[in-house]
N, C-alpha and C. Protein backbone atom coordinates (compact mmCIF):
# COMPACT_ATOMS: atom_id res chain seq x y z
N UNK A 1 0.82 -1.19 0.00
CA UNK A 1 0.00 0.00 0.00
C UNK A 1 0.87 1.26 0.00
N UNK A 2 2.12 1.19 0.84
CA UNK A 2 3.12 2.59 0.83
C UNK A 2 3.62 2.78 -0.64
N UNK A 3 3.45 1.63 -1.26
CA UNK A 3 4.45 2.06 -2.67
C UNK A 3 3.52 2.47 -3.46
N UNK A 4 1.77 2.12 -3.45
CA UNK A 4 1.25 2.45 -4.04
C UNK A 4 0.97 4.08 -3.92
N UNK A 5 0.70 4.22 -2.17
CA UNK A 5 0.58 6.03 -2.17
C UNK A 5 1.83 6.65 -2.84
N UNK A 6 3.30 6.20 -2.56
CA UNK A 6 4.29 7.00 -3.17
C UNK A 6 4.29 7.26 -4.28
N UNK A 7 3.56 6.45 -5.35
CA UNK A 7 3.57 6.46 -6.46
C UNK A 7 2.19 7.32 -7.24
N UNK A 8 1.56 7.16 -6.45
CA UNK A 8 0.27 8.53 -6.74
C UNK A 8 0.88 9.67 -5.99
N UNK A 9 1.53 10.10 -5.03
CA UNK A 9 2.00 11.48 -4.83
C UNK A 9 3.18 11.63 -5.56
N UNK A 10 3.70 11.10 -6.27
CA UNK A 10 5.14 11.36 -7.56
C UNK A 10 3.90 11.40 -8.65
N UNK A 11 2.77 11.48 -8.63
CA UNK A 11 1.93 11.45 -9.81
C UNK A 11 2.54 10.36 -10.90
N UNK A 12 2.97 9.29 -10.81
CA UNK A 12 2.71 8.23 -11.61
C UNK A 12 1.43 7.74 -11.74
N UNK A 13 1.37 7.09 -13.10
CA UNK A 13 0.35 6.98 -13.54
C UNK A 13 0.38 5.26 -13.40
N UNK A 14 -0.77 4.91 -12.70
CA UNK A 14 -0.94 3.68 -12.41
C UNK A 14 -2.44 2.62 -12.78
N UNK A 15 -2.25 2.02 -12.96
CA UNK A 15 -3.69 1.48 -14.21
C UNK A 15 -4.75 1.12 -13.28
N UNK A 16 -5.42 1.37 -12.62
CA UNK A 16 -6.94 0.76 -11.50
C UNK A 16 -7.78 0.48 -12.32
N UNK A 17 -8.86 -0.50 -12.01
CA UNK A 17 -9.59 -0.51 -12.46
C UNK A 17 -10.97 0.28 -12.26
N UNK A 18 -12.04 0.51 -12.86
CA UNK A 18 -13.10 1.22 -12.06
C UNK A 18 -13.83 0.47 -11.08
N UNK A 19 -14.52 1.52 -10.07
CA UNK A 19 -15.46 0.37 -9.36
C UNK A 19 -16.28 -0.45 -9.70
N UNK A 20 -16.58 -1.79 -8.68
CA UNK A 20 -17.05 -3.05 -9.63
C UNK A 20 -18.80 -2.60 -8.85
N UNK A 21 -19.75 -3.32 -9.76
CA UNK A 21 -21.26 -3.02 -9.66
C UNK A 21 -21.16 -4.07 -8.54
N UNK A 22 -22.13 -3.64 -7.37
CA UNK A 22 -22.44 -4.43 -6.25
C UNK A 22 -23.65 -3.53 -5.86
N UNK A 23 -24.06 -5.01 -5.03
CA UNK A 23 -25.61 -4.45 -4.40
C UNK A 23 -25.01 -4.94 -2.70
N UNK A 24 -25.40 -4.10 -1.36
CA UNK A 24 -24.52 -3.69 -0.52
C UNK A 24 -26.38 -4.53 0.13
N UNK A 25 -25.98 -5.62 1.26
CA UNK A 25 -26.85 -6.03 2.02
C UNK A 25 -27.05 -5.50 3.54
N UNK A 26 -26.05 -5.49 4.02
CA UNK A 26 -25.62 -4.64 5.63
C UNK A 26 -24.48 -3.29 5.10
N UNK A 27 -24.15 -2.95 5.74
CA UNK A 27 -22.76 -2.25 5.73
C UNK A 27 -21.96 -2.62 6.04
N UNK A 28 -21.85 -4.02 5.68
CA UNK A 28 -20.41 -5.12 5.33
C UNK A 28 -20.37 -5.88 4.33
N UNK A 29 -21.81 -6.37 4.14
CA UNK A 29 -21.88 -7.28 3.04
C UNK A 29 -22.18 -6.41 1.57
N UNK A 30 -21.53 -7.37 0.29
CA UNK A 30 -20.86 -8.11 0.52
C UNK A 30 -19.46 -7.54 0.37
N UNK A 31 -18.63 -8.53 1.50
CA UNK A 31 -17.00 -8.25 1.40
C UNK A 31 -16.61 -7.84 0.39
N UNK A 32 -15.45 -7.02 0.32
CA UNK A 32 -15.15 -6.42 1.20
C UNK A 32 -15.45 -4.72 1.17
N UNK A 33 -16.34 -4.49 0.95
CA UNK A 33 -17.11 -3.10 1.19
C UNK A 33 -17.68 -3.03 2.43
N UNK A 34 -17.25 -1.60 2.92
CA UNK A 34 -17.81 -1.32 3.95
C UNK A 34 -18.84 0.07 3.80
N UNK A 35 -20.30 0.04 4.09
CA UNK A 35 -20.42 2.01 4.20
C UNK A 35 -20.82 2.30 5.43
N UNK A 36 -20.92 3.83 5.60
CA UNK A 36 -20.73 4.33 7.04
C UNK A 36 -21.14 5.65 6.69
N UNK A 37 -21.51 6.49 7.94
CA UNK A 37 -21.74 7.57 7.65
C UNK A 37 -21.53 8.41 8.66
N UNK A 38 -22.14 9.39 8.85
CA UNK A 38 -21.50 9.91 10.14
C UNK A 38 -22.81 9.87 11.36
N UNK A 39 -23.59 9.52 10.81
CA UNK A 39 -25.10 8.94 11.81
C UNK A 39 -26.20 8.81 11.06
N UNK A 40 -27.06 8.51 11.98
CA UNK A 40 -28.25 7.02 11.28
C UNK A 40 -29.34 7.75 11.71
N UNK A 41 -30.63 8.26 11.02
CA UNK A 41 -31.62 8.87 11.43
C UNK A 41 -32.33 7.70 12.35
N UNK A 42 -32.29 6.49 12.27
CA UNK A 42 -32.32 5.12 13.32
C UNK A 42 -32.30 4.01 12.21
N UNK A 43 -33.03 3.07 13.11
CA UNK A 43 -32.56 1.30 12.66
C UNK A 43 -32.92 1.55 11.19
N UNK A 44 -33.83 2.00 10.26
CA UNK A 44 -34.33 1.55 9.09
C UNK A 44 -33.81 1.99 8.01
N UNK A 45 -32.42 3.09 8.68
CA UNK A 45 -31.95 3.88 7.55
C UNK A 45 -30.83 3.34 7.38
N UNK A 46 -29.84 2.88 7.23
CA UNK A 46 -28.39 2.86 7.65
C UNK A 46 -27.78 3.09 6.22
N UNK A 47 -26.35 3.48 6.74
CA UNK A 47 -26.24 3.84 5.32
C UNK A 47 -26.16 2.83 3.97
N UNK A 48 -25.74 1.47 4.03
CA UNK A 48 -25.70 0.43 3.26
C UNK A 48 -26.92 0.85 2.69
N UNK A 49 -28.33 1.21 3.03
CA UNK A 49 -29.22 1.44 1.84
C UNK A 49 -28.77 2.50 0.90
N UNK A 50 -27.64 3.60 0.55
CA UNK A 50 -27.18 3.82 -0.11
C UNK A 50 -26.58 3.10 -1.51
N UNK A 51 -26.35 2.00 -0.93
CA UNK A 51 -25.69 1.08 -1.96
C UNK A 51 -26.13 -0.05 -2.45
N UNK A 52 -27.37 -0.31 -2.13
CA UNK A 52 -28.26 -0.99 -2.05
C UNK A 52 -29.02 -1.48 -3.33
N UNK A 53 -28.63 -0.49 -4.69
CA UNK A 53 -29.68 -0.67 -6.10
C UNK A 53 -30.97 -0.57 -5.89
N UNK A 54 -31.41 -0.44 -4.75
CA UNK A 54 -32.67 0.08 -4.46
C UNK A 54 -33.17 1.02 -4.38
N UNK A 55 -34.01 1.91 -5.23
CA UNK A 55 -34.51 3.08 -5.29
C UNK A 55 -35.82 3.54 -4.78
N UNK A 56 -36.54 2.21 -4.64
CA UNK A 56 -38.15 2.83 -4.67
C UNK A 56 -38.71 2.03 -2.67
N UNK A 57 -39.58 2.85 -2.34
CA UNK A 57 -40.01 2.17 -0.93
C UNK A 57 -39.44 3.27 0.15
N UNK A 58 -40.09 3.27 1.05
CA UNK A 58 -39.84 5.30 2.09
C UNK A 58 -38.64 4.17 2.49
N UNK A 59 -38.28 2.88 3.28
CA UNK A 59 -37.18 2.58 3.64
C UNK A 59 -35.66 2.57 2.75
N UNK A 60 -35.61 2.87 1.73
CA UNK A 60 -34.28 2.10 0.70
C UNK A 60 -33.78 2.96 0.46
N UNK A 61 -33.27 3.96 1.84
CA UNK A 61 -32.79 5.74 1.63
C UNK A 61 -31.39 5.34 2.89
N UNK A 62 -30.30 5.99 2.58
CA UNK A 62 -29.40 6.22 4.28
C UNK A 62 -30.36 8.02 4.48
N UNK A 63 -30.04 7.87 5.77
CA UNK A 63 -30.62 9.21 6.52
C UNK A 63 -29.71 8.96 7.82
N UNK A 64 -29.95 10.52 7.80
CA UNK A 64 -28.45 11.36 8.88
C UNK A 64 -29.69 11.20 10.37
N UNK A 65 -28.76 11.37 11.23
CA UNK A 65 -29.73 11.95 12.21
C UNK A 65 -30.14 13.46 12.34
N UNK A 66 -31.49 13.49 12.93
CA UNK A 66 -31.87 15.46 12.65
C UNK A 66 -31.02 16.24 13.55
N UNK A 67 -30.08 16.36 12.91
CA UNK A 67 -28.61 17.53 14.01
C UNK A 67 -28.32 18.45 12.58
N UNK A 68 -28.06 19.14 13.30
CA UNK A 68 -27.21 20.26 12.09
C UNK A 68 -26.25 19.91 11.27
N UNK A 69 -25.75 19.98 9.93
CA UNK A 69 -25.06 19.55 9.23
C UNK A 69 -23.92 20.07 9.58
N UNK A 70 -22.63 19.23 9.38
CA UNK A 70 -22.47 18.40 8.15
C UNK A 70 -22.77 16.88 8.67
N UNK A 71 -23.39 16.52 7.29
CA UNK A 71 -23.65 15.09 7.41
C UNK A 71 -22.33 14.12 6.08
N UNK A 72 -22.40 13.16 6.60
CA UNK A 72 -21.38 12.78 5.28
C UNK A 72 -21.98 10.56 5.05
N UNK A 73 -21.53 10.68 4.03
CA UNK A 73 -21.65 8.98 3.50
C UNK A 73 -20.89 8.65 3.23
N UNK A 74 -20.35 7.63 3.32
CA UNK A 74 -19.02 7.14 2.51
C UNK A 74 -18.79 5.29 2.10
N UNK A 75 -17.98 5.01 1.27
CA UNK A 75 -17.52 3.87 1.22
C UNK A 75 -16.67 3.46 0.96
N UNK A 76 -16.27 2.09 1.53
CA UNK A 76 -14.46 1.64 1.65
C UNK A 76 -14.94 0.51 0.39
N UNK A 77 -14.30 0.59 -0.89
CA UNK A 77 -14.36 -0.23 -1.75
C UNK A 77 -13.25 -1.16 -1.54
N UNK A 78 -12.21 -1.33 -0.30
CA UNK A 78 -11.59 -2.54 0.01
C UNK A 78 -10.58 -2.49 -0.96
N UNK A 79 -10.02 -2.12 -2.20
CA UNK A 79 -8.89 -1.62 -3.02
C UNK A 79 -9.07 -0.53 -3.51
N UNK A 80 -8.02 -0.03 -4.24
CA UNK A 80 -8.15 1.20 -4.86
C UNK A 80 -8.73 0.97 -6.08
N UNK A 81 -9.69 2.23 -6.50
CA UNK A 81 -10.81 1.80 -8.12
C UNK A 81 -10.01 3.27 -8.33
N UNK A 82 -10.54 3.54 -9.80
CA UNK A 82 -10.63 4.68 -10.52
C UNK A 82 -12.03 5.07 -10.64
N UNK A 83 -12.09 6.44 -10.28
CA UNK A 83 -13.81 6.30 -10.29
C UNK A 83 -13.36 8.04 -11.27
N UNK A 84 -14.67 7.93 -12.56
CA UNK A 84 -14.82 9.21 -13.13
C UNK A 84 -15.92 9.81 -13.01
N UNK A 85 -16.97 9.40 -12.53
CA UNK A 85 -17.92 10.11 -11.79
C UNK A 85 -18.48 9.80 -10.66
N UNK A 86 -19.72 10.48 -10.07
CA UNK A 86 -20.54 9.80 -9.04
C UNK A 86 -21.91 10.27 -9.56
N UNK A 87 -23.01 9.66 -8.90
CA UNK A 87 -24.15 9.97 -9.13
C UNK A 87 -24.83 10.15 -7.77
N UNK A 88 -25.67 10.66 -7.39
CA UNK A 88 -26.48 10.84 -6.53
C UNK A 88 -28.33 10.62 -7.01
N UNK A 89 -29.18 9.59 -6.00
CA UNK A 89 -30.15 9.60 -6.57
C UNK A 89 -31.05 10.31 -4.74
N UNK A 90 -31.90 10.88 -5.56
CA UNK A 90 -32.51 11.65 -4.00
C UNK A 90 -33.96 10.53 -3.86
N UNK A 91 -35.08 10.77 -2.72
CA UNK A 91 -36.17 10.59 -2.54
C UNK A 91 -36.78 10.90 -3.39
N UNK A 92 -38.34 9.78 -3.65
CA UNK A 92 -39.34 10.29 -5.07
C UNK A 92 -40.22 11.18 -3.86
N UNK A 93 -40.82 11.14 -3.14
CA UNK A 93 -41.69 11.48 -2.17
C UNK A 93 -41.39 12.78 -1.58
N UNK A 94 -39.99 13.11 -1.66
CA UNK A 94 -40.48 14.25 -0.69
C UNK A 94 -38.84 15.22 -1.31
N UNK A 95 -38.48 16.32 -1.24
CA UNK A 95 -37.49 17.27 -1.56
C UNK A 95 -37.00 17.96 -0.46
N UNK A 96 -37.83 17.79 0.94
CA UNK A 96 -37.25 18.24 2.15
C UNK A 96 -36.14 18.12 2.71
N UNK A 97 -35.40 16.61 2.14
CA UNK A 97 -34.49 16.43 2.95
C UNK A 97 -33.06 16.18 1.84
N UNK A 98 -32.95 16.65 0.50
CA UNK A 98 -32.00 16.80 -0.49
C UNK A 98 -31.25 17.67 0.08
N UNK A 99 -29.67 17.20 -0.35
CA UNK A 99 -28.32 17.70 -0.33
C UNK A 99 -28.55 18.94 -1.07
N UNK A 100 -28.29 19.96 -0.90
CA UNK A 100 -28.14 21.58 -1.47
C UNK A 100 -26.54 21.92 -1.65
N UNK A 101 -25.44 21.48 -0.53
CA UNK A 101 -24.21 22.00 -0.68
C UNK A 101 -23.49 20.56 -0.14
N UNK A 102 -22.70 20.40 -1.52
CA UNK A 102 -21.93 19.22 -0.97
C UNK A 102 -20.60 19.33 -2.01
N UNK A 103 -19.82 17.94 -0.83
CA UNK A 103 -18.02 18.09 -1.68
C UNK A 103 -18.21 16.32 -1.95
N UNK A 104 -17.33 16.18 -3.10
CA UNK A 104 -16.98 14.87 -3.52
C UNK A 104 -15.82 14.44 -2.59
N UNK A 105 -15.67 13.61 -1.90
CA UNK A 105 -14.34 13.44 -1.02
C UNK A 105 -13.26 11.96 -1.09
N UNK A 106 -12.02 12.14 -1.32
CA UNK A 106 -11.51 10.70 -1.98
C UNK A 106 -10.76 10.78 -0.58
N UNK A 107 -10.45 9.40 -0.28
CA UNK A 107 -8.89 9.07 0.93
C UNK A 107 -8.37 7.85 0.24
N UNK A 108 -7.18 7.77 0.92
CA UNK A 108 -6.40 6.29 0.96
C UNK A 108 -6.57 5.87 1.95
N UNK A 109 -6.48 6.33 3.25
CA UNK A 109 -6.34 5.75 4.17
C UNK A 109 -7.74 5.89 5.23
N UNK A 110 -8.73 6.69 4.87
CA UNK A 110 -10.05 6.94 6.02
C UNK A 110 -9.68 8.09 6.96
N UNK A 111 -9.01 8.55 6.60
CA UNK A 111 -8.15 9.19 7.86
C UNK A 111 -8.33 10.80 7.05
N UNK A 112 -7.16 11.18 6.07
CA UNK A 112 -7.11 11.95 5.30
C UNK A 112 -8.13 12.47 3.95
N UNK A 113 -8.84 13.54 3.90
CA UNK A 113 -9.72 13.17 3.24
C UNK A 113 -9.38 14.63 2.06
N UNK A 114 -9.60 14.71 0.86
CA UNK A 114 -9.14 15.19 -0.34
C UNK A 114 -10.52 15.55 -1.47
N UNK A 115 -11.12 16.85 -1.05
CA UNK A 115 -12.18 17.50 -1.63
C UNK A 115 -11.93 17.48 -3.79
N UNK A 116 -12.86 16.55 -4.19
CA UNK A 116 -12.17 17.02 -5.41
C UNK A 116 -13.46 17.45 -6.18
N UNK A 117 -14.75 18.02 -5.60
CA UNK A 117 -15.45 17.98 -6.38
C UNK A 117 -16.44 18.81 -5.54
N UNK A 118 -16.81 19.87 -5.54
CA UNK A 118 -17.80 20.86 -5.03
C UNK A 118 -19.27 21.01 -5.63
N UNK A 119 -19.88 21.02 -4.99
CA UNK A 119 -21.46 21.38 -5.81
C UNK A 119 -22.26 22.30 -4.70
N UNK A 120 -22.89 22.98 -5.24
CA UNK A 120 -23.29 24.40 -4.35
C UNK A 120 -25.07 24.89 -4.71
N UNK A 121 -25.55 25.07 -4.52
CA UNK A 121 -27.21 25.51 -4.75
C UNK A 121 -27.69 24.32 -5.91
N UNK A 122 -27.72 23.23 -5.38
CA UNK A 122 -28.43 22.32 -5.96
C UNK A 122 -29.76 21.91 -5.63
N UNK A 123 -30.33 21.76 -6.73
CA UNK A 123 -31.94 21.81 -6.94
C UNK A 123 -32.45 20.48 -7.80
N UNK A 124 -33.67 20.01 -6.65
CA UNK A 124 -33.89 18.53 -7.32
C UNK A 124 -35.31 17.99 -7.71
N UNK A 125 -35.39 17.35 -9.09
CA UNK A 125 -37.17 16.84 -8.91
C UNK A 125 -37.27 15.85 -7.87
N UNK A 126 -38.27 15.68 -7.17
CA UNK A 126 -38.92 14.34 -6.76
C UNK A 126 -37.75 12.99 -7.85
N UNK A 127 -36.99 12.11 -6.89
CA UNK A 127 -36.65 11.40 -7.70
C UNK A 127 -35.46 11.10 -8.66
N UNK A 128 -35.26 12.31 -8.72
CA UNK A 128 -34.06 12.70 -10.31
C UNK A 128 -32.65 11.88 -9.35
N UNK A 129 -31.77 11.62 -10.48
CA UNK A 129 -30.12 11.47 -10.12
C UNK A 129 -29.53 12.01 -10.62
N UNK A 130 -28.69 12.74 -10.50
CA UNK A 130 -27.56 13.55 -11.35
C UNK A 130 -26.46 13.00 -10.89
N UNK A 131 -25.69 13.00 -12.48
CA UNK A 131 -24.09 12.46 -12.10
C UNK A 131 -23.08 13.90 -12.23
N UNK A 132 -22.55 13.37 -11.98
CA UNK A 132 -21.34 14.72 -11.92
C UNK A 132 -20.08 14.15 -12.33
N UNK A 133 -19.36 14.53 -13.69
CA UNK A 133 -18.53 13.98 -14.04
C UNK A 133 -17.29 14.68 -13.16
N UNK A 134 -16.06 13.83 -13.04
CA UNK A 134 -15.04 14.60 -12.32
C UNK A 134 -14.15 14.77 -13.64
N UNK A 135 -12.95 16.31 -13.23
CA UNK A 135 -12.19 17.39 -14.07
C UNK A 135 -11.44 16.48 -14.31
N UNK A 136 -10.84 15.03 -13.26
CA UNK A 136 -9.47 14.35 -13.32
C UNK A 136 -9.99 12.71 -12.56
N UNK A 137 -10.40 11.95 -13.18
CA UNK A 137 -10.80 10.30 -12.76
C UNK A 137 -9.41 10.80 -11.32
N UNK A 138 -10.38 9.87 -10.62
CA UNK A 138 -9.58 9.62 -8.97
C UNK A 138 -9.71 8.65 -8.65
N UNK A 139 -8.06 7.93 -8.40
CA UNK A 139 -7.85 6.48 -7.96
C UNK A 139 -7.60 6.65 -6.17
N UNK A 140 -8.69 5.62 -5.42
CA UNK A 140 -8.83 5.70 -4.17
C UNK A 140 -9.24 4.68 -3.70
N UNK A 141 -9.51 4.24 -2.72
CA UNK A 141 -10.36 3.59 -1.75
C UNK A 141 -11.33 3.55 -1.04
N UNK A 142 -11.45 4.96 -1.05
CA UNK A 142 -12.38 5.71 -0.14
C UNK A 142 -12.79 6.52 -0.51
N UNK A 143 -14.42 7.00 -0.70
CA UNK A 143 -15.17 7.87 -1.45
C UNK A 143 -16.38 8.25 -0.10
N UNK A 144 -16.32 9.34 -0.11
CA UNK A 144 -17.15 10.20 0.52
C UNK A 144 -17.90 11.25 0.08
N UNK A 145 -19.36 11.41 0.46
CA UNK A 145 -20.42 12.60 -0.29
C UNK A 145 -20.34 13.31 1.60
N UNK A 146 -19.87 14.26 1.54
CA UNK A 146 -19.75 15.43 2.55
C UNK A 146 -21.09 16.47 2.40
N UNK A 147 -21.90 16.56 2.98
CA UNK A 147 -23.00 17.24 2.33
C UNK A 147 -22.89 18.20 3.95
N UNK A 148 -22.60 19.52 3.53
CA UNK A 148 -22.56 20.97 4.10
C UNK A 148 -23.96 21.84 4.31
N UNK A 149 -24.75 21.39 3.71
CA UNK A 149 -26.29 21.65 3.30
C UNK A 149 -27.43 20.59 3.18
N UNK A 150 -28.33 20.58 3.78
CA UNK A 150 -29.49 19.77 3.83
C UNK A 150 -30.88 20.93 3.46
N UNK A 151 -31.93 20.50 2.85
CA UNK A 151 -33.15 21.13 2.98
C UNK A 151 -33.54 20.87 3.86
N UNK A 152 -33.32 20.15 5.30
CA UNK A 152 -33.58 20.53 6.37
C UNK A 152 -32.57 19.78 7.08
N UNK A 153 -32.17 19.29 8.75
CA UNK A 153 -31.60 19.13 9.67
C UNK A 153 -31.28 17.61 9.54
N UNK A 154 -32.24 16.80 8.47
CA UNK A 154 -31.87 15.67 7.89
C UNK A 154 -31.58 15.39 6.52
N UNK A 155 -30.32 14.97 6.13
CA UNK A 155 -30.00 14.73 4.92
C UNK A 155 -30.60 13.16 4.30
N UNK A 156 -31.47 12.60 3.46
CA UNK A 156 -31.19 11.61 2.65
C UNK A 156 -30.69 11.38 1.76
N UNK A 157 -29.86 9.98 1.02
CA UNK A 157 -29.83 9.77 -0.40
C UNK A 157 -30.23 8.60 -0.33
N UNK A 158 -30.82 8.43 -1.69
CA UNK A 158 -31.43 7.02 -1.73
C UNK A 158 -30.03 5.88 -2.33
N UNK A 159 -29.89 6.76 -3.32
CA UNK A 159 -28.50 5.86 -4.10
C UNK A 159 -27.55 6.76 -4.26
N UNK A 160 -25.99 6.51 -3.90
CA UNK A 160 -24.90 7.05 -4.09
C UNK A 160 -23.94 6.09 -5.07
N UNK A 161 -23.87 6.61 -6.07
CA UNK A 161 -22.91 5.33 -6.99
C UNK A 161 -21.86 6.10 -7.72
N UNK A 162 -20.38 5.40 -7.82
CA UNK A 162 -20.00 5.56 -8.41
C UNK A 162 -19.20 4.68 -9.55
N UNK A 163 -18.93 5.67 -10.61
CA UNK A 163 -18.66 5.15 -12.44
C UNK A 163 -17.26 5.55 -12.32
């Protein structure tokens, strides 16, 4: 893993593959993905329904707990991928609780975290996903949606994926 970070901070160029399609059962399964967030509006939300391929049903959402933002999501894809975009899919039912101000966030290690992607007064139908292509594909391990803004004190996403 050290030779691999040395070799992305000398900016060598190193071949990853992109992330692989998975449907996420807990927030472990299946191995070796982990997601997490920074809190659980309770039992029915957790964040693994993020990753879940499930879009439709009031349960198949992660949700923050109602505290003031920032709220964040994330996932340990267990090696390093190349990812060139992300997508975000919101709630069909309701627009109260959509991301308005958020950062794209990459790590190697969970620890250190590396803003590469800003989005600011975002506005959503009932439902919609928008992807957001990134300026420069980012090889990581760790992908985080940092959301700075909620339409209210609870953030949902139904699906967070990334291409």
């Amino acid at each position: 893993m050290k030779a691999i970070i040395k070799q992305l901070l000398l900016g060598r160029s190193l071949a990853f593959p992109p992330p692989p399609v998975f449907a996420m059962t807990s927030n472990t399964v299946p191995s070796p993905f982990v997601a997490s967030a920074s809190s659980e509006y309770d039992i029915f939300y957790p964040p693994f329904k993020a990753f879940d391929n499930v879009s439709t049903g009031i349960f198949n959402m992660w949700a923050s707990a109602e505290t003031p933002p920032p709220h964040w999501i994330a996932i340990d894809l267990g090696f390093i991928y190349r990812v060139s975009n992300y997508s975000i899919r919101i709630r069909s039912d309701s627009l109260t609780q959509s991301p308005v101000n958020f950062e794209f966030q990459t790590s190697l290690d969970n620890t250190n975290w590396t803003t590469v992607d800003t989005r600011v007064s975002q506005s959503w139908s009932l439902g919609e996903t928008k992807t957001y292509p990134l300026n420069n594909s980012q090889s990581s391990r760790y992908f985080r949606l940092f959301i700075t803004t909620a339409e209210s004190l609870v953030a949902t996403i139904t699906e967070f994926l990334l291409s």
